[in-house]
C-alpha atoms as a PDB file:
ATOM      1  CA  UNK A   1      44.024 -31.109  20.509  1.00  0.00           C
ATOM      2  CA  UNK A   2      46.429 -29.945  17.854  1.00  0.00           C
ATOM      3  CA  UNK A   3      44.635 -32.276  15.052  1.00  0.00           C
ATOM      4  CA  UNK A   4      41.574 -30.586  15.878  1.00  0.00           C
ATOM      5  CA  UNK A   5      42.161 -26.965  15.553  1.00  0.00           C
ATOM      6  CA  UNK A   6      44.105 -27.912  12.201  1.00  0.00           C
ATOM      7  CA  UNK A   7      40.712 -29.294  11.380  1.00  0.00           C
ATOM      8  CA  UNK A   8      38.878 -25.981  12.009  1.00  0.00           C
ATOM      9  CA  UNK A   9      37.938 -23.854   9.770  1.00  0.00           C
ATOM     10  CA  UNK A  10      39.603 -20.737  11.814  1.00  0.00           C
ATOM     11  CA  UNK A  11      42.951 -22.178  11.115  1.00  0.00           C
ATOM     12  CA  UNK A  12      42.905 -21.794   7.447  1.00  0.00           C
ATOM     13  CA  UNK A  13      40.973 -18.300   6.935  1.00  0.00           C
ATOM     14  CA  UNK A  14      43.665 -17.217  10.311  1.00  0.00           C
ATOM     15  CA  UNK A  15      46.220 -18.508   7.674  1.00  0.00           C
ATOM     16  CA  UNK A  16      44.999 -16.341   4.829  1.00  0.00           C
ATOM     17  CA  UNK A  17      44.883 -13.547   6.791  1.00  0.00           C
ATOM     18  CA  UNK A  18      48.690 -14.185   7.843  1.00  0.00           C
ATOM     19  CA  UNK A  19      49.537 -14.487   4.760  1.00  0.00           C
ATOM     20  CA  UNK A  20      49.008 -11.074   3.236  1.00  0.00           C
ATOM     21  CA  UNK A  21      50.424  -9.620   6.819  1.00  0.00           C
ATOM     22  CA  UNK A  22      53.724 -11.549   6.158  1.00  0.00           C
ATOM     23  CA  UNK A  23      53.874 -10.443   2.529  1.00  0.00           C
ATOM     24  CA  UNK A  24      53.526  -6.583   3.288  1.00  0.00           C
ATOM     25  CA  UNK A  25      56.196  -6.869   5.717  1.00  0.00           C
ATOM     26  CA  UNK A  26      59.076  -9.171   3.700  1.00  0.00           C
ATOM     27  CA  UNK A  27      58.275  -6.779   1.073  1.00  0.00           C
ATOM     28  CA  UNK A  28      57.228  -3.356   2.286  1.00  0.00           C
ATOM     29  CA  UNK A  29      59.117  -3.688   5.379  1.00  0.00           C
ATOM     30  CA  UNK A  30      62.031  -1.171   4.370  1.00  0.00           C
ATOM     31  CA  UNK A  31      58.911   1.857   4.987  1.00  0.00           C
ATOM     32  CA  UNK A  32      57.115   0.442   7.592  1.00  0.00           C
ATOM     33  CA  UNK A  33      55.334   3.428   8.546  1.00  0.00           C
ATOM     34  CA  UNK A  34      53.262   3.888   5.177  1.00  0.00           C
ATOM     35  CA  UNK A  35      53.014   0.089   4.922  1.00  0.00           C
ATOM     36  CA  UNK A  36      51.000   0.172   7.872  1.00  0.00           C
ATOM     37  CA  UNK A  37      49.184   2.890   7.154  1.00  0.00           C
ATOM     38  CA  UNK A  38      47.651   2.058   3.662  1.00  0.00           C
ATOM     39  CA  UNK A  39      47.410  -1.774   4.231  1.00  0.00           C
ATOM     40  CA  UNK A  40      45.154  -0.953   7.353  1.00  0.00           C
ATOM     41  CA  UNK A  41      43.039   1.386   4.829  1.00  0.00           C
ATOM     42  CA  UNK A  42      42.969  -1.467   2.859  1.00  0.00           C
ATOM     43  CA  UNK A  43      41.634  -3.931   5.428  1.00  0.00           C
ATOM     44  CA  UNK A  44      39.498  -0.969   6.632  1.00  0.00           C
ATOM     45  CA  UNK A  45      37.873  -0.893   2.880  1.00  0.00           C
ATOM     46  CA  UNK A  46      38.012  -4.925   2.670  1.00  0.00           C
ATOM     47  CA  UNK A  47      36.236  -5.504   5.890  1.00  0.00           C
ATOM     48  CA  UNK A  48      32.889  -2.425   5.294  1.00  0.00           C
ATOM     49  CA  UNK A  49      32.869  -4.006   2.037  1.00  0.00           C
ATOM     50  CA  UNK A  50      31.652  -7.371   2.741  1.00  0.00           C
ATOM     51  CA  UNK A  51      30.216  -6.284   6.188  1.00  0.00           C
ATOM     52  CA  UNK A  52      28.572  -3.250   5.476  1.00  0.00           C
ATOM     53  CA  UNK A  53      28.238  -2.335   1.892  1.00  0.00           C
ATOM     54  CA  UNK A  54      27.295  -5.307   0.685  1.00  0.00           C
ATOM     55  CA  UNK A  55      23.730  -4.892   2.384  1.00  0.00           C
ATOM     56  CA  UNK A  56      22.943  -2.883  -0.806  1.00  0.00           C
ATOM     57  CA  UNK A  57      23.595  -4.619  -3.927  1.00  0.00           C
ATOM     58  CA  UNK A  58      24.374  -1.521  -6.263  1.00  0.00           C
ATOM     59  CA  UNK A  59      26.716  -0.134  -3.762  1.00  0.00           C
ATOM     60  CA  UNK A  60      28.645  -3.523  -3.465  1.00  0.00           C
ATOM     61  CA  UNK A  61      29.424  -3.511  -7.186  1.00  0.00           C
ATOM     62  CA  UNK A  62      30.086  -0.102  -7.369  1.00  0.00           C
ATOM     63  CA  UNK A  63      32.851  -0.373  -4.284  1.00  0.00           C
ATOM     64  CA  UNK A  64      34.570  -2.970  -5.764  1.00  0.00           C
ATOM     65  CA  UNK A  65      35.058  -0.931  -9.210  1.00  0.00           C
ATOM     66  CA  UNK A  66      35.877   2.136  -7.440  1.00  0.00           C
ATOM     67  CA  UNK A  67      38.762  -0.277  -5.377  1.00  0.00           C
ATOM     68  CA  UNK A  68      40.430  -1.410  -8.782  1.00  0.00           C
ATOM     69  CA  UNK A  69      40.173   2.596  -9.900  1.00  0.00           C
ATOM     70  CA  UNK A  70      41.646   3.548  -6.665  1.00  0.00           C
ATOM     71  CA  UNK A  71      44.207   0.605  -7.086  1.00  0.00           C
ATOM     72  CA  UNK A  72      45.210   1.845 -10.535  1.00  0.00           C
ATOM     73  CA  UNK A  73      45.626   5.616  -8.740  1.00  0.00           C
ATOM     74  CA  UNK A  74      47.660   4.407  -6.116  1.00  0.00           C
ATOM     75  CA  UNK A  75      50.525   3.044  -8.374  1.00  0.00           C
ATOM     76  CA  UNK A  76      50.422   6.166 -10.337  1.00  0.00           C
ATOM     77  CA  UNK A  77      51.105   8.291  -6.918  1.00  0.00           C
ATOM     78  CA  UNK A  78      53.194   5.920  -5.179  1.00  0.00           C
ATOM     79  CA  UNK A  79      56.089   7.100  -7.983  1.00  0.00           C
ATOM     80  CA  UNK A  80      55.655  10.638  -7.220  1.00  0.00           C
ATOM     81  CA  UNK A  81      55.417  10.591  -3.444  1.00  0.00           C
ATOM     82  CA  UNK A  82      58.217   7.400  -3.101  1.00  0.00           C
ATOM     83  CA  UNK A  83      56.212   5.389  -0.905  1.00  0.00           C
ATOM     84  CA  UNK A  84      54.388   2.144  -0.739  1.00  0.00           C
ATOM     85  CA  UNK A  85      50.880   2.318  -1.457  1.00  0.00           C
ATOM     86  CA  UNK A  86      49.741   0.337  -4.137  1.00  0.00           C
ATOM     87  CA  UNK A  87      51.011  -3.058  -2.414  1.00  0.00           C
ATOM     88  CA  UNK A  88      50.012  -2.756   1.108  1.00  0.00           C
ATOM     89  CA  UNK A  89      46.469  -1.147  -0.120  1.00  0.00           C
ATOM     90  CA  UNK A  90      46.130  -4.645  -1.795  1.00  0.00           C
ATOM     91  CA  UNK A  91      47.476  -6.744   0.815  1.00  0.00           C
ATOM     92  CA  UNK A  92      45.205  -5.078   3.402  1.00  0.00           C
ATOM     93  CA  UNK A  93      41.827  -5.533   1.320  1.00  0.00           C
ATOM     94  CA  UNK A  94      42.761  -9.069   0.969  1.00  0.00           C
ATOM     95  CA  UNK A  95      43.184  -9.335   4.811  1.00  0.00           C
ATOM     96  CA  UNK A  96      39.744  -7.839   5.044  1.00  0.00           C
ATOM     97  CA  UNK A  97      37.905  -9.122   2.440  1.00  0.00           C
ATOM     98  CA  UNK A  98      38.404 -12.691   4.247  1.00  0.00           C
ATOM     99  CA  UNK A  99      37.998 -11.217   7.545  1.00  0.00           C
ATOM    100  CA  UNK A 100      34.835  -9.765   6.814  1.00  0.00           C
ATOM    101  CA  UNK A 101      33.214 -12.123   4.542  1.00  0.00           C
ATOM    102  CA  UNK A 102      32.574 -14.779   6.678  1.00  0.00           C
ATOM    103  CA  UNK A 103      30.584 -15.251  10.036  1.00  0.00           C
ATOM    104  CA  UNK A 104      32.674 -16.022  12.853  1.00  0.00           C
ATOM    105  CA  UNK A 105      30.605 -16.917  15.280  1.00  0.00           C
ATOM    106  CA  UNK A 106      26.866 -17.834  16.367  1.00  0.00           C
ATOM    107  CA  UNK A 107      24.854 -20.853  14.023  1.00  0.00           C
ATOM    108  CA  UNK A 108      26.188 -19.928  11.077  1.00  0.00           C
ATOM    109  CA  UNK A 109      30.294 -19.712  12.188  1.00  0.00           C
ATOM    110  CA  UNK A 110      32.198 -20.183   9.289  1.00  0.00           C
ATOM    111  CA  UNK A 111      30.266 -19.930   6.282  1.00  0.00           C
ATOM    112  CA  UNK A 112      30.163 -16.680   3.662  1.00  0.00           C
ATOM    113  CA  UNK A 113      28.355 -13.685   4.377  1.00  0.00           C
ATOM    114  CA  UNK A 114      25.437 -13.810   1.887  1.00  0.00           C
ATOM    115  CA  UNK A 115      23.046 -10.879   1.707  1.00  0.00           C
ATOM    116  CA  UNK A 116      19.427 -11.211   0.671  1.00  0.00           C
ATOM    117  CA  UNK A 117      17.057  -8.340  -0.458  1.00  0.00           C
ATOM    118  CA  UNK A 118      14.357  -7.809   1.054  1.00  0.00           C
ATOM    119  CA  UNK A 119      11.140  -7.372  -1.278  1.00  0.00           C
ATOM    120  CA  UNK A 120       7.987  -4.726  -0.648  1.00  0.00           C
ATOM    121  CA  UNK A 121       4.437  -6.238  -0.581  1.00  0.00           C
ATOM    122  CA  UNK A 122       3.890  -4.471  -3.917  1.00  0.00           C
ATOM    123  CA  UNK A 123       6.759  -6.158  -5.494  1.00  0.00           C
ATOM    124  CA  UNK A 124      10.000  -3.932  -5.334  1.00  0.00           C
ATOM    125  CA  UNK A 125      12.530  -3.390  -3.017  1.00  0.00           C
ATOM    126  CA  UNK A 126      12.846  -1.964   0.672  1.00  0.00           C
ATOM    127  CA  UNK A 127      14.689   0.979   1.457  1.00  0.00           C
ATOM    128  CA  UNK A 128      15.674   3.066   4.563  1.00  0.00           C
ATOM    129  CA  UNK A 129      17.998   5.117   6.308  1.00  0.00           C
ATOM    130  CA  UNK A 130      20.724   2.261   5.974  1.00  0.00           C
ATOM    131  CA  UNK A 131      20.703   1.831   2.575  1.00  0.00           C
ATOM    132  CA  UNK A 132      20.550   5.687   2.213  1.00  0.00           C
ATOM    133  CA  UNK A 133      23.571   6.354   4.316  1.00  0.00           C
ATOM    134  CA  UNK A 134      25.756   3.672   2.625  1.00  0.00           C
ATOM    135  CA  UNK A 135      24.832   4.562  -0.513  1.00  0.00           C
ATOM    136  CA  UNK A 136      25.497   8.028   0.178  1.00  0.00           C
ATOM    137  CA  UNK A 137      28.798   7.910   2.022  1.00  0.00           C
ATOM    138  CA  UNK A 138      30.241   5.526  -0.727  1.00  0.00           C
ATOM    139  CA  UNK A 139      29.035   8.152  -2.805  1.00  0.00           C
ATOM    140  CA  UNK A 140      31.420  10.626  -0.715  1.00  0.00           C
ATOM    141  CA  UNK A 141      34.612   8.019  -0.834  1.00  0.00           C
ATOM    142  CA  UNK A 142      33.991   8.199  -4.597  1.00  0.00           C
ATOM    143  CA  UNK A 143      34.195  12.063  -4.563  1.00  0.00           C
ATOM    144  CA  UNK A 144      37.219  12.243  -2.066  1.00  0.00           C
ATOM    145  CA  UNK A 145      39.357   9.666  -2.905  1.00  0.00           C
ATOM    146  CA  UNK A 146      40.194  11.405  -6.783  1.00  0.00           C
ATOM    147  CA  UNK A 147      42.260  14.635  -4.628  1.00  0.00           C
ATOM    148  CA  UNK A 148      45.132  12.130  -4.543  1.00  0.00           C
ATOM    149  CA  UNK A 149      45.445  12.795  -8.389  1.00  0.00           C
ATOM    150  CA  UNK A 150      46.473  16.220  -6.736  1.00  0.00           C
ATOM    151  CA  UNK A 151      49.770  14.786  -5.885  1.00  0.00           C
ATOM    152  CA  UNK A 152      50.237  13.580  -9.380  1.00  0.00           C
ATOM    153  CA  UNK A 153      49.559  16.964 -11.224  1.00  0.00           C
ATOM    154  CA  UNK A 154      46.425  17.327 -11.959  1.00  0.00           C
ATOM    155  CA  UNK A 155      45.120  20.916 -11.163  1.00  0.00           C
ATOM    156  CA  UNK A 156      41.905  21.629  -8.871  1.00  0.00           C
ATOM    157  CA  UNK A 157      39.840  22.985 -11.819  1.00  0.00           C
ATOM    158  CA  UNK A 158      40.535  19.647 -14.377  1.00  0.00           C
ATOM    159  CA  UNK A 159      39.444  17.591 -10.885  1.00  0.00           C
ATOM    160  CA  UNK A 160      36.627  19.697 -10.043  1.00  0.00           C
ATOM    161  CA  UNK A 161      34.975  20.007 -13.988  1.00  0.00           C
ATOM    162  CA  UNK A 162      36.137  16.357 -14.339  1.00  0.00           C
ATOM    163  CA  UNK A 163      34.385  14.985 -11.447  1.00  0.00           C
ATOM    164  CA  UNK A 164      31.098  17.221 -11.938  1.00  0.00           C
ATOM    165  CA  UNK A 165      30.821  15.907 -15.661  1.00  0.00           C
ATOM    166  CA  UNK A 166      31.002  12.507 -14.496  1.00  0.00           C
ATOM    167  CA  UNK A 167      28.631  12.290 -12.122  1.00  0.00           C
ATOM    168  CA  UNK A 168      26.355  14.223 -13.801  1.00  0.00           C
ATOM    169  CA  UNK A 169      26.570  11.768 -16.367  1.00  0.00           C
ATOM    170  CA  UNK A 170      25.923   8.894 -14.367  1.00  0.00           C
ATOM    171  CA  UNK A 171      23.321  10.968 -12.334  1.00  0.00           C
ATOM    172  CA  UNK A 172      21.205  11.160 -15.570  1.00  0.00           C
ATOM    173  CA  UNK A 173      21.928   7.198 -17.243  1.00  0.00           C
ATOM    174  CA  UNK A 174      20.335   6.418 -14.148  1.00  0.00           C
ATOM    175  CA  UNK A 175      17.275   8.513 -14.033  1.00  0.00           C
ATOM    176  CA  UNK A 176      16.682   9.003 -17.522  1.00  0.00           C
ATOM    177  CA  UNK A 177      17.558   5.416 -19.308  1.00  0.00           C
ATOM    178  CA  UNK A 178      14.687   3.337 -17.619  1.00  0.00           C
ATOM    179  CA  UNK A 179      14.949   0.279 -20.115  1.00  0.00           C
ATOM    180  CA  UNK A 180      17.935  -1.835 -18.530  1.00  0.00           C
ATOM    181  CA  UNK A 181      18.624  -3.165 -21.707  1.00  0.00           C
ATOM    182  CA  UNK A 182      19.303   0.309 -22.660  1.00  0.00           C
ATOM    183  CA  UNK A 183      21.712   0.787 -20.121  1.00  0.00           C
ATOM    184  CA  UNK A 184      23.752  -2.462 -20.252  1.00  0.00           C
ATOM    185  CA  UNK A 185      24.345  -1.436 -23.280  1.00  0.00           C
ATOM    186  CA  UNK A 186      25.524   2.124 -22.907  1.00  0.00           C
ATOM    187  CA  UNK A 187      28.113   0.876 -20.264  1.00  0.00           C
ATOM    188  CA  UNK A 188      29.319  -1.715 -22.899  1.00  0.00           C
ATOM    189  CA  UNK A 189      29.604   0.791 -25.517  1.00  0.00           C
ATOM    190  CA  UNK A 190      31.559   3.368 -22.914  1.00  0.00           C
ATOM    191  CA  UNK A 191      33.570   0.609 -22.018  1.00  0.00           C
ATOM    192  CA  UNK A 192      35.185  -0.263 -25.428  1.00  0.00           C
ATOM    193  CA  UNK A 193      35.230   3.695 -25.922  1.00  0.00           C
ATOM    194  CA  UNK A 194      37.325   4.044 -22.423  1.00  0.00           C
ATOM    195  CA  UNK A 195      40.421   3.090 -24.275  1.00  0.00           C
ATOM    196  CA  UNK A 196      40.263   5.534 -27.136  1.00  0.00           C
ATOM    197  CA  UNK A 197      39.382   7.759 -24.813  1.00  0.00           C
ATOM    198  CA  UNK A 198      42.310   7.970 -22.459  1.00  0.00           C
ATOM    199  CA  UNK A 199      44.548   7.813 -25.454  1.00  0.00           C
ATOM    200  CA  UNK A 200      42.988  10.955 -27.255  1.00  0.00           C
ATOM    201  CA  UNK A 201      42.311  12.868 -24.366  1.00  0.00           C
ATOM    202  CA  UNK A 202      46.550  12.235 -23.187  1.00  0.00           C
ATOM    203  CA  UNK A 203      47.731  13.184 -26.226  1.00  0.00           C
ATOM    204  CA  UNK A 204      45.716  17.182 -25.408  1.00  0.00           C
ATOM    205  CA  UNK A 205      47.252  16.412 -22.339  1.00  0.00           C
ATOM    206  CA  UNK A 206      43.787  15.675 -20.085  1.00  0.00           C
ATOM    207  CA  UNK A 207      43.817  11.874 -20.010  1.00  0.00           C
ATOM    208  CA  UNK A 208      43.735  11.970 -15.943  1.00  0.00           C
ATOM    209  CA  UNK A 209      40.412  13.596 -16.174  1.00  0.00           C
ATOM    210  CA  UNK A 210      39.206  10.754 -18.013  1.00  0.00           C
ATOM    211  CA  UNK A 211      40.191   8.701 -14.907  1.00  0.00           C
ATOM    212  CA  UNK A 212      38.632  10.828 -12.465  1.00  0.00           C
ATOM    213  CA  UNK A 213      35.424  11.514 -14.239  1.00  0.00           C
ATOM    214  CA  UNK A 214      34.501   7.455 -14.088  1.00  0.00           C
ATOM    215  CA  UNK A 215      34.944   8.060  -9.962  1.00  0.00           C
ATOM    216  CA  UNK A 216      32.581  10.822 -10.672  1.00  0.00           C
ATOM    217  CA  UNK A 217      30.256   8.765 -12.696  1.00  0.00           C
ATOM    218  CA  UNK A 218      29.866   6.101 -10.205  1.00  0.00           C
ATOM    219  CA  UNK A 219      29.389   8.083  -7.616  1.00  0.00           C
ATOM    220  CA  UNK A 220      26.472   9.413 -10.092  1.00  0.00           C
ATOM    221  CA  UNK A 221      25.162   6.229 -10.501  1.00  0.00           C
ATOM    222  CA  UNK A 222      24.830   5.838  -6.788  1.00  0.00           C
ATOM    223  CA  UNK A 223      23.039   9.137  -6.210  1.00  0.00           C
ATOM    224  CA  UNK A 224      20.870   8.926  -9.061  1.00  0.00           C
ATOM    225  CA  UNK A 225      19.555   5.450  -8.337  1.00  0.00           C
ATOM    226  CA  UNK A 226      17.700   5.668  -4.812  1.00  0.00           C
ATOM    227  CA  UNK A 227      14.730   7.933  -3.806  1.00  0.00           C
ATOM    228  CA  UNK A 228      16.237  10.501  -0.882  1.00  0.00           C
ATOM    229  CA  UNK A 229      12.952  11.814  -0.042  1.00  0.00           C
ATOM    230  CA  UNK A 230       9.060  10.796   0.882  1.00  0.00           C
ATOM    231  CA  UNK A 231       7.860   7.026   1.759  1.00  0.00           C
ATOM    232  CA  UNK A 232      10.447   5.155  -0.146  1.00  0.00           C
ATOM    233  CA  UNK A 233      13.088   7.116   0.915  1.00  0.00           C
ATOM    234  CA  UNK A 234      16.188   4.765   0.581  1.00  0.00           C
ATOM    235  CA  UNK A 235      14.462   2.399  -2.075  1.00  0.00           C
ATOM    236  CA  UNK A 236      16.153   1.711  -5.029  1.00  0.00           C
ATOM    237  CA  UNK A 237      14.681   3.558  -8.779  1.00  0.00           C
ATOM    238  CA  UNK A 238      13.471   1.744 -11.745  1.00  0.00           C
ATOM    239  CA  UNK A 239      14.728   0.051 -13.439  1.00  0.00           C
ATOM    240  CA  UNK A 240      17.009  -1.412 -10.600  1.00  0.00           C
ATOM    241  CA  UNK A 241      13.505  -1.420  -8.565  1.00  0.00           C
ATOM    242  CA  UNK A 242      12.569  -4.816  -9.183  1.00  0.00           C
ATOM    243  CA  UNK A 243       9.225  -4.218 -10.527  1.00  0.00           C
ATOM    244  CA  UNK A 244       9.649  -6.259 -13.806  1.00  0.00           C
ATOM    245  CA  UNK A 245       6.597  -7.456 -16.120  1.00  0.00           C
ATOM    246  CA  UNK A 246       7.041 -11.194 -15.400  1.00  0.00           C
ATOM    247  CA  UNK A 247       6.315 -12.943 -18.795  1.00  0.00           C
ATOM    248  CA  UNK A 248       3.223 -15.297 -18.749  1.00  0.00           C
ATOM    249  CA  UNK A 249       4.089 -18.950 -19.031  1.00  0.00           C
ATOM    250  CA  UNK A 250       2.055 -20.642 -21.573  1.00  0.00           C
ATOM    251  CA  UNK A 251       0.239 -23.730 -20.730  1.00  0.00           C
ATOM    252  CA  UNK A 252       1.270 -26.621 -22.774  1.00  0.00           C
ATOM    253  CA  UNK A 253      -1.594 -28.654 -24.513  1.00  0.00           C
ATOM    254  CA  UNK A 254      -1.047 -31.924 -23.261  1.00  0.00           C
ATOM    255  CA  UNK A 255       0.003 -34.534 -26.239  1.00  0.00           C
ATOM    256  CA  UNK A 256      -3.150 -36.778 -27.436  1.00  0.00           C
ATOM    257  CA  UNK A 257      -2.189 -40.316 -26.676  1.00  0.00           C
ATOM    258  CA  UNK A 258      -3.299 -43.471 -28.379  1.00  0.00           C
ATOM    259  CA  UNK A 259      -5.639 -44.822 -26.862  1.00  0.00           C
ATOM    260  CA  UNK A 260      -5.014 -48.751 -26.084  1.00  0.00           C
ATOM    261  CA  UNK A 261      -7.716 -50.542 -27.544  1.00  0.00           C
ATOM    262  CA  UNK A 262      -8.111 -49.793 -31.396  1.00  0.00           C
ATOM    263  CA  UNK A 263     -11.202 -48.412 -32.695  1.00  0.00           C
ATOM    264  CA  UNK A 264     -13.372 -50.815 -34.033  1.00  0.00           C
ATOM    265  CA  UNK A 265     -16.021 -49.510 -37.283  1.00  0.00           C
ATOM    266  CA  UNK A 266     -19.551 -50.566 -37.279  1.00  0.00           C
ATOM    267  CA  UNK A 267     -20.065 -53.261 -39.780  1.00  0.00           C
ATOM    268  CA  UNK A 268     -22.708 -51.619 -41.976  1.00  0.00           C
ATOM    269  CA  UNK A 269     -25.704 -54.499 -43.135  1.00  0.00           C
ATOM    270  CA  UNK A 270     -27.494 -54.329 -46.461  1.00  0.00           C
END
């Protein structure tokens, strides 16, 4: 009996799960009430990740940004307020990563939660109400989550013009910039500029609205990228729409082979 439950797969993701639980509390344990509290927000946002969220694809990449943002932000706040955040936030989305990214039960027990999207007849990709309201209340956790810089400083005007510049930015890469070439590699280019960026904007003393204005910009991106009203309400926008010009394969002229037997010339006769 014991032999076989070490051989199920249960055991080992249980194990993982443990794991992070036992960490928080050998090493958060001396403030057990905030412990709690942000490693089950953690969990929480592991768990509609990879359950949830992940039924639409932009959404799922833009979460797990946003969590590495909202990662950075908590170890900047955790100084000011004197409480765990940072660590238990991380041990918690670990927890629910594994718990929700993987079936427990029914034909498919044990395996990875893998999400397919589902196509139109006319070649892009479905939407609806679903894919609207998760797109739209990660949109929201992108907008809220940024008033924790309020405990760090920052004032509600730098937050508010911060966050509006951001998202309209990303608001208007997305419905503006239809070539995805074209926007791969604007968010390359703002990538390597991030860096200057922060640095020039600290030393005028604004480098936190830097920070918030990318949670502002993804939530943008989010917005911008779906239809919210008439038949494809909830379907994703060019060029993220999956109606792509499929190049034409060109048909290969087939090689001229020797033929076997060689060619024999007509004897010519006087």
């Amino acid at each position: 009996m014991l032999r076989k439950w070490l051989n199920d797969w249960r055991f080992t993701r249980v194990l993982t799960i443990v794991a992070p639980v036992a960490m928080t509390v050998w090493f958060f344990g001396g403030a057990p009430g905030p412990a709690a509290g942000f490693f089950a927000l953690g969990a929480v946002y592991g768990v509609l990740l990879f359950r949830v969220v992940s039924l639409s694809v932009r959404a799922d990449m833009v979460m797990r940004v946003a969590f590495n943002l909202i990662f950075i932000m908590m170890l900047s706040v955790e100084d000011t307020l004197g409480m765990p955040m940072a660590g238990p936030g991380l041990m918690g989305f670990t927890a629910g990563a594994i718990a929700g990214g993987h079936w427990w039960s029914g034909k498919r027990s044990g395996t990875v939660i893998r999400r397919k999207r589902e196509r139109t007849a006319d070649g892009g990709y479905t939407g609806g109400w679903q894919l609207a309201l998760i797109n739209a209340a990660s949109a929201a956790v992108l907008l809220g989550a940024p008033t924790a810089m309020l405990l760090d400083g920052v004032t509600v005007q730098i937050l508010a013009v911060s966050l509006v510049i951001g998202f309209l930015g990303g608001w208007a890469l997305v419905r503006f910039v239809k070539s995805s070439q074209a926007q791969f590699i604007t968010l390359i280019a703002m990538f390597f500029a991030l860096i200057p960026a922060l640095i020039l904007a600290g030393s005028f003393g604004y480098g936190d609205a830097v920070f918030t204005g990318l949670f502002g910009f993804l939530a943008g991106r989010l917005i911008g990228g779906r239809y919210w009203w008439g038949p494809r309400f909830g379907a994703p926008r060019p060029p993220f729409a999956g109606k792509t010009k499929r190049r034409r394969k060109r048909k290969r002229k087939a090689k001229a082979t020797p033929s076997k037997n060689p060619v024999q010339t007509p004897r010519v006769t006087a």
